[in-house]
N, C-alpha and C. Protein backbone atom coordinates (compact mmCIF):
# COMPACT_ATOMS: atom_id res chain seq x y z
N UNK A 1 0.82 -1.20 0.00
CA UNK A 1 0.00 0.00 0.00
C UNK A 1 0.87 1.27 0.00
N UNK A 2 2.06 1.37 1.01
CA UNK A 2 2.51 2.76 0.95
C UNK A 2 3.22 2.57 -0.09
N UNK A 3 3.80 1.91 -0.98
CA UNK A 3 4.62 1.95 -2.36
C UNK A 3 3.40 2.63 -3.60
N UNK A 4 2.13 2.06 -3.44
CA UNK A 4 1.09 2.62 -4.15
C UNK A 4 1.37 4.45 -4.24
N UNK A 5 1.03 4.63 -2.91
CA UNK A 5 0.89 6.19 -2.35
C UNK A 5 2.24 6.79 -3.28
N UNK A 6 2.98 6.00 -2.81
CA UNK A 6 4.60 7.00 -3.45
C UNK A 6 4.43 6.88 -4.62
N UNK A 7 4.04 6.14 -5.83
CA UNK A 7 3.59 6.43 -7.12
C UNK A 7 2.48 7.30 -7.59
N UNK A 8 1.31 7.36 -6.76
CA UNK A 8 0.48 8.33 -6.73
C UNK A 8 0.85 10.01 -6.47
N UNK A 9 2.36 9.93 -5.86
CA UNK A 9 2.73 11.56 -5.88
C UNK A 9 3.98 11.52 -6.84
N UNK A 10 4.31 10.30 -7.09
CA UNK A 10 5.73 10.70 -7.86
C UNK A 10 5.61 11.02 -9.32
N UNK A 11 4.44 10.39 -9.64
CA UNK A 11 3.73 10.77 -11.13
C UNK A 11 3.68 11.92 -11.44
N UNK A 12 2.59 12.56 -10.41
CA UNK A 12 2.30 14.03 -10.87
C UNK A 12 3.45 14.90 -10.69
N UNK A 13 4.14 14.38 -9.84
CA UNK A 13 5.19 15.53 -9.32
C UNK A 13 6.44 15.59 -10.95
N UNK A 14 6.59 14.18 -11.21
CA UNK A 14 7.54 14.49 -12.27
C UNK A 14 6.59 14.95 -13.28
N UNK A 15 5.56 14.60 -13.77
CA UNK A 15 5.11 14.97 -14.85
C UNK A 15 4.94 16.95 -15.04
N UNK A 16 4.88 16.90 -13.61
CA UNK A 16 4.84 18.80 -13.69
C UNK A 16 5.96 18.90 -13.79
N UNK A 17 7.35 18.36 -13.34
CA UNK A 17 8.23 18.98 -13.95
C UNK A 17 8.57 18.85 -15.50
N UNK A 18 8.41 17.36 -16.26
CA UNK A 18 8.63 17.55 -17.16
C UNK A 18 7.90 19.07 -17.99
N UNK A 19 6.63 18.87 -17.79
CA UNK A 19 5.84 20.20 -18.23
C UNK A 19 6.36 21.48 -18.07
N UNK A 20 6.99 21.94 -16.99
CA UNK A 20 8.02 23.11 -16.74
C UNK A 20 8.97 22.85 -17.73
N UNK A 21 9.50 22.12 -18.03
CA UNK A 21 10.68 21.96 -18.82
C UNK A 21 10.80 22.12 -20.34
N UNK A 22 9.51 21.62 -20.66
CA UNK A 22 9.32 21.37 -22.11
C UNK A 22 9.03 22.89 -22.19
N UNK A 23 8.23 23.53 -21.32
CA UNK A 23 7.86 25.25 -21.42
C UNK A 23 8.78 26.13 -21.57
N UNK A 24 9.94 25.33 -20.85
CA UNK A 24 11.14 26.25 -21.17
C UNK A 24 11.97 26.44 -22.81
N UNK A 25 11.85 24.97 -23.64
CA UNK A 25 11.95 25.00 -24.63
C UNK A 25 11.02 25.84 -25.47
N UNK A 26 9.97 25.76 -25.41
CA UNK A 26 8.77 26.51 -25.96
C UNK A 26 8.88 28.01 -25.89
N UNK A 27 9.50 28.39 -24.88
CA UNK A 27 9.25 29.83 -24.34
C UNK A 27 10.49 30.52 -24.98
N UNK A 28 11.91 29.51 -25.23
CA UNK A 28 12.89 29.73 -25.72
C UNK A 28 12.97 30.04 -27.20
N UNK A 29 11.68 29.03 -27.36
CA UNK A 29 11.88 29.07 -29.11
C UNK A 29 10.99 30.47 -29.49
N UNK A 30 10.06 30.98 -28.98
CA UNK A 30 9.14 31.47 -28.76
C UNK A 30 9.95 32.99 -28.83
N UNK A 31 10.78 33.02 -27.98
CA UNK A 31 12.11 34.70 -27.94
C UNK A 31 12.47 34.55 -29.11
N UNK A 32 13.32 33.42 -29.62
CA UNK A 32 13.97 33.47 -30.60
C UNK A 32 13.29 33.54 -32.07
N UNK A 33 12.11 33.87 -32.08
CA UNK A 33 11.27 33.85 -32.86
C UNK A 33 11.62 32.33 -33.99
N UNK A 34 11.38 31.30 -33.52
CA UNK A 34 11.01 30.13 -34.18
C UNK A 34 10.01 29.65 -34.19
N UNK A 35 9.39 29.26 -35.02
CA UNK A 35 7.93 28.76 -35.53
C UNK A 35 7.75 27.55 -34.38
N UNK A 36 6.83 27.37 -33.47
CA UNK A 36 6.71 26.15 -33.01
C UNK A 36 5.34 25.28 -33.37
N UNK A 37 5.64 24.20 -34.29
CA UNK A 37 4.44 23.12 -34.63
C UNK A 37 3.71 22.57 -33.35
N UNK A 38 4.28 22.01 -32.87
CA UNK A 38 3.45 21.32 -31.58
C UNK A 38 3.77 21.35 -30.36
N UNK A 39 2.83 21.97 -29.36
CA UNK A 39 3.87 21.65 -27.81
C UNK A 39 2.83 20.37 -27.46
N UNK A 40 3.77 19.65 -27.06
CA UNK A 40 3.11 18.06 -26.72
C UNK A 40 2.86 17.78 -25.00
N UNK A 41 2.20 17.55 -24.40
CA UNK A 41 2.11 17.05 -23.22
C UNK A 41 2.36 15.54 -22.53
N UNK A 42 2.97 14.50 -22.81
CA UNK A 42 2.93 13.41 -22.89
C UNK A 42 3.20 12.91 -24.12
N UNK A 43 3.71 11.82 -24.14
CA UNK A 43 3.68 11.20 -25.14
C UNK A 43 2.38 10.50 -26.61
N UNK A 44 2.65 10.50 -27.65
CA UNK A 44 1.16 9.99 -28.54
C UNK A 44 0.78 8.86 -28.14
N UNK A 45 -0.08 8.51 -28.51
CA UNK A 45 -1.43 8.97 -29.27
C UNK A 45 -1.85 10.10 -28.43
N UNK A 46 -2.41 11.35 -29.43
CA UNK A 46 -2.93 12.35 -29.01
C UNK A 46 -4.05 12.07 -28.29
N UNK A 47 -4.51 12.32 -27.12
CA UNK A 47 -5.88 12.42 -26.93
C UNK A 47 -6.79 13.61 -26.99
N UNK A 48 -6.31 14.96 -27.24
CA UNK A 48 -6.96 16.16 -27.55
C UNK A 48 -5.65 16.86 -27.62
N UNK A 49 -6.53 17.98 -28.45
CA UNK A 49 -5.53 19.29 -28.56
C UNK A 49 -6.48 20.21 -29.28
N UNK A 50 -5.96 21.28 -29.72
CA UNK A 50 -6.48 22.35 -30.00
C UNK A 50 -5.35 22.90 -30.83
N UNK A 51 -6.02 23.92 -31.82
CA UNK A 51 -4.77 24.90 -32.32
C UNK A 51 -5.14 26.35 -32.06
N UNK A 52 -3.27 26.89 -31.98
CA UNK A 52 -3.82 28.37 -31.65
C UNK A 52 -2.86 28.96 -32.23
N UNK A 53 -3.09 30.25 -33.17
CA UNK A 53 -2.04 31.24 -33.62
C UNK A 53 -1.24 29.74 -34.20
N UNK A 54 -1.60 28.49 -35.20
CA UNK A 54 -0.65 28.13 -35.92
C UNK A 54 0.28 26.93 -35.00
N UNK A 55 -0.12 26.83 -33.88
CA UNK A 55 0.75 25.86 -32.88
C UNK A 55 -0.42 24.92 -32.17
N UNK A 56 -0.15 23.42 -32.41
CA UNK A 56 -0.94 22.73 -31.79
C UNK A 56 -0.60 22.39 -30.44
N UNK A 57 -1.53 22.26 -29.74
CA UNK A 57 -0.84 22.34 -27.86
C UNK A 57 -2.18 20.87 -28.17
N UNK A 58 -1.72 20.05 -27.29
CA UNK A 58 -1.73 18.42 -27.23
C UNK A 58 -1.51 17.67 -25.97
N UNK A 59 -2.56 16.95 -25.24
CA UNK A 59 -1.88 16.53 -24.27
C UNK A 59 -2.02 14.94 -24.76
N UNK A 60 -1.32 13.92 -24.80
CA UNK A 60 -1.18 12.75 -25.03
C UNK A 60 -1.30 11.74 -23.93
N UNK A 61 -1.41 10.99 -24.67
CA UNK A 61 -1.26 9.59 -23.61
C UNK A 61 -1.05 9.09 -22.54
N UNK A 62 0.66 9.12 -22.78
CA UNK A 62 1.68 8.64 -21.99
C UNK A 62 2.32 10.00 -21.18
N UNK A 63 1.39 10.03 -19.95
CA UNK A 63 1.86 11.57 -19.30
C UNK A 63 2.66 11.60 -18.46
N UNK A 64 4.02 10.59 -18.97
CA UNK A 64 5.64 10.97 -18.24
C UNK A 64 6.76 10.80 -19.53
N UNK A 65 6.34 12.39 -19.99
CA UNK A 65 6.87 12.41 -21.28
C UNK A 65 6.83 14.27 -22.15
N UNK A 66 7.14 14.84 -22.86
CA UNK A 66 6.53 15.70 -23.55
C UNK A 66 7.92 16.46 -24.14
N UNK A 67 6.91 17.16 -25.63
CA UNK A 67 8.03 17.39 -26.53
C UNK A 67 7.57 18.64 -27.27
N UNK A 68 8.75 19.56 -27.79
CA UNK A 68 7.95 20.54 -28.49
C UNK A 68 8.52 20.34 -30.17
N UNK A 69 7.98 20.66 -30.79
CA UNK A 69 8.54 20.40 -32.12
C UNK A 69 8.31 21.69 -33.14
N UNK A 70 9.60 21.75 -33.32
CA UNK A 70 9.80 23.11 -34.09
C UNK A 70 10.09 23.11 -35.42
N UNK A 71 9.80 24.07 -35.89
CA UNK A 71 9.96 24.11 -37.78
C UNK A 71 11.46 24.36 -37.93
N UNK A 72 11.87 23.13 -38.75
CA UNK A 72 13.44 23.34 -39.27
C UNK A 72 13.86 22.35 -37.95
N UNK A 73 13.64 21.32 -37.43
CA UNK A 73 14.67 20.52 -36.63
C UNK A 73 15.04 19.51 -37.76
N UNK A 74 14.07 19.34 -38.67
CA UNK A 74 14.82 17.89 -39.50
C UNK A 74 15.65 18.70 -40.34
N UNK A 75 15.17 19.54 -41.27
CA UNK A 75 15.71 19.89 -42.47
C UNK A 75 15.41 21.69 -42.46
N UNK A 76 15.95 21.89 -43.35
CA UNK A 76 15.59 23.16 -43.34
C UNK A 76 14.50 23.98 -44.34
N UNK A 77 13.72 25.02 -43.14
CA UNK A 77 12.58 25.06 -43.67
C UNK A 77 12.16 26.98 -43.80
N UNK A 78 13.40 27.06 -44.10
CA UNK A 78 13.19 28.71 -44.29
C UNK A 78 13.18 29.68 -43.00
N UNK A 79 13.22 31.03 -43.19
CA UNK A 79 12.69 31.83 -42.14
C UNK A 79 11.90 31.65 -41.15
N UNK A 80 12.00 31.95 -39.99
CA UNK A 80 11.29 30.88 -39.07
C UNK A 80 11.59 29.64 -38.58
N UNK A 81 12.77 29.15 -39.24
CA UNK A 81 12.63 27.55 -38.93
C UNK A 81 14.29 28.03 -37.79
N UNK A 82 14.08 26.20 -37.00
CA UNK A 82 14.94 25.87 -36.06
C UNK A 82 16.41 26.69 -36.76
N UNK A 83 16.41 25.85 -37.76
CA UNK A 83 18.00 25.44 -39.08
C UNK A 83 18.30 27.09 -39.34
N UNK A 84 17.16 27.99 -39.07
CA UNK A 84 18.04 29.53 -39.35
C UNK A 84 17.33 30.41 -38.43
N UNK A 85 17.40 30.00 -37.34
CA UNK A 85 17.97 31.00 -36.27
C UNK A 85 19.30 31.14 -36.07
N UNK A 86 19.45 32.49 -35.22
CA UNK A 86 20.72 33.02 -34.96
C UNK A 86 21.26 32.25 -33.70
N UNK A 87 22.34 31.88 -33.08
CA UNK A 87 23.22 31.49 -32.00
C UNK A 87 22.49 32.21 -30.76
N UNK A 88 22.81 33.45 -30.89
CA UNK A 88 22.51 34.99 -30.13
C UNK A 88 21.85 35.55 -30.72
């Protein structure tokens, strides 16, 4: 039973941090003016999301997990993208 309990707080507790974290990427890309496609909450399958201003916000599945995905991480995708931002 008390091993139950300690999974019942250790879940949420990491999953808010991952969520802080991924925000920080988001918020980063966000200064640097890079296009961001999706901020993810968990891992897929999507179970809802919404779009806003061009960015899908998503919370998924698997909620000890989350990712943001930006224009230009694979290849390059012009102005706006990951591949041509500046350093500084």
């Amino acid at each position: 039973m008390f091993e139950l309990m300690n999974w019942l707080i250790i879940i949420p507790v990491l999953a808010f941090l991952i969520f802080v974290h991924e925000l920080g990427h988001f918020l980063t890309a966000k200064l640097f003016k890079i296009k961001v496609l999706e901020f993810g909450f968990g891992f897929p399958p999507r179970i809802v999301g919404f779009t806003y201003k061009g960015t899908i916000y998503s919370i998924n599945m698997i909620p000890v997990g989350g990712f943001v995905k930006m224009a230009g991480e694979k290849d390059f995708e012009g102005p706006g993208s990951f591949s041509s931002a500046n350093a500084l």
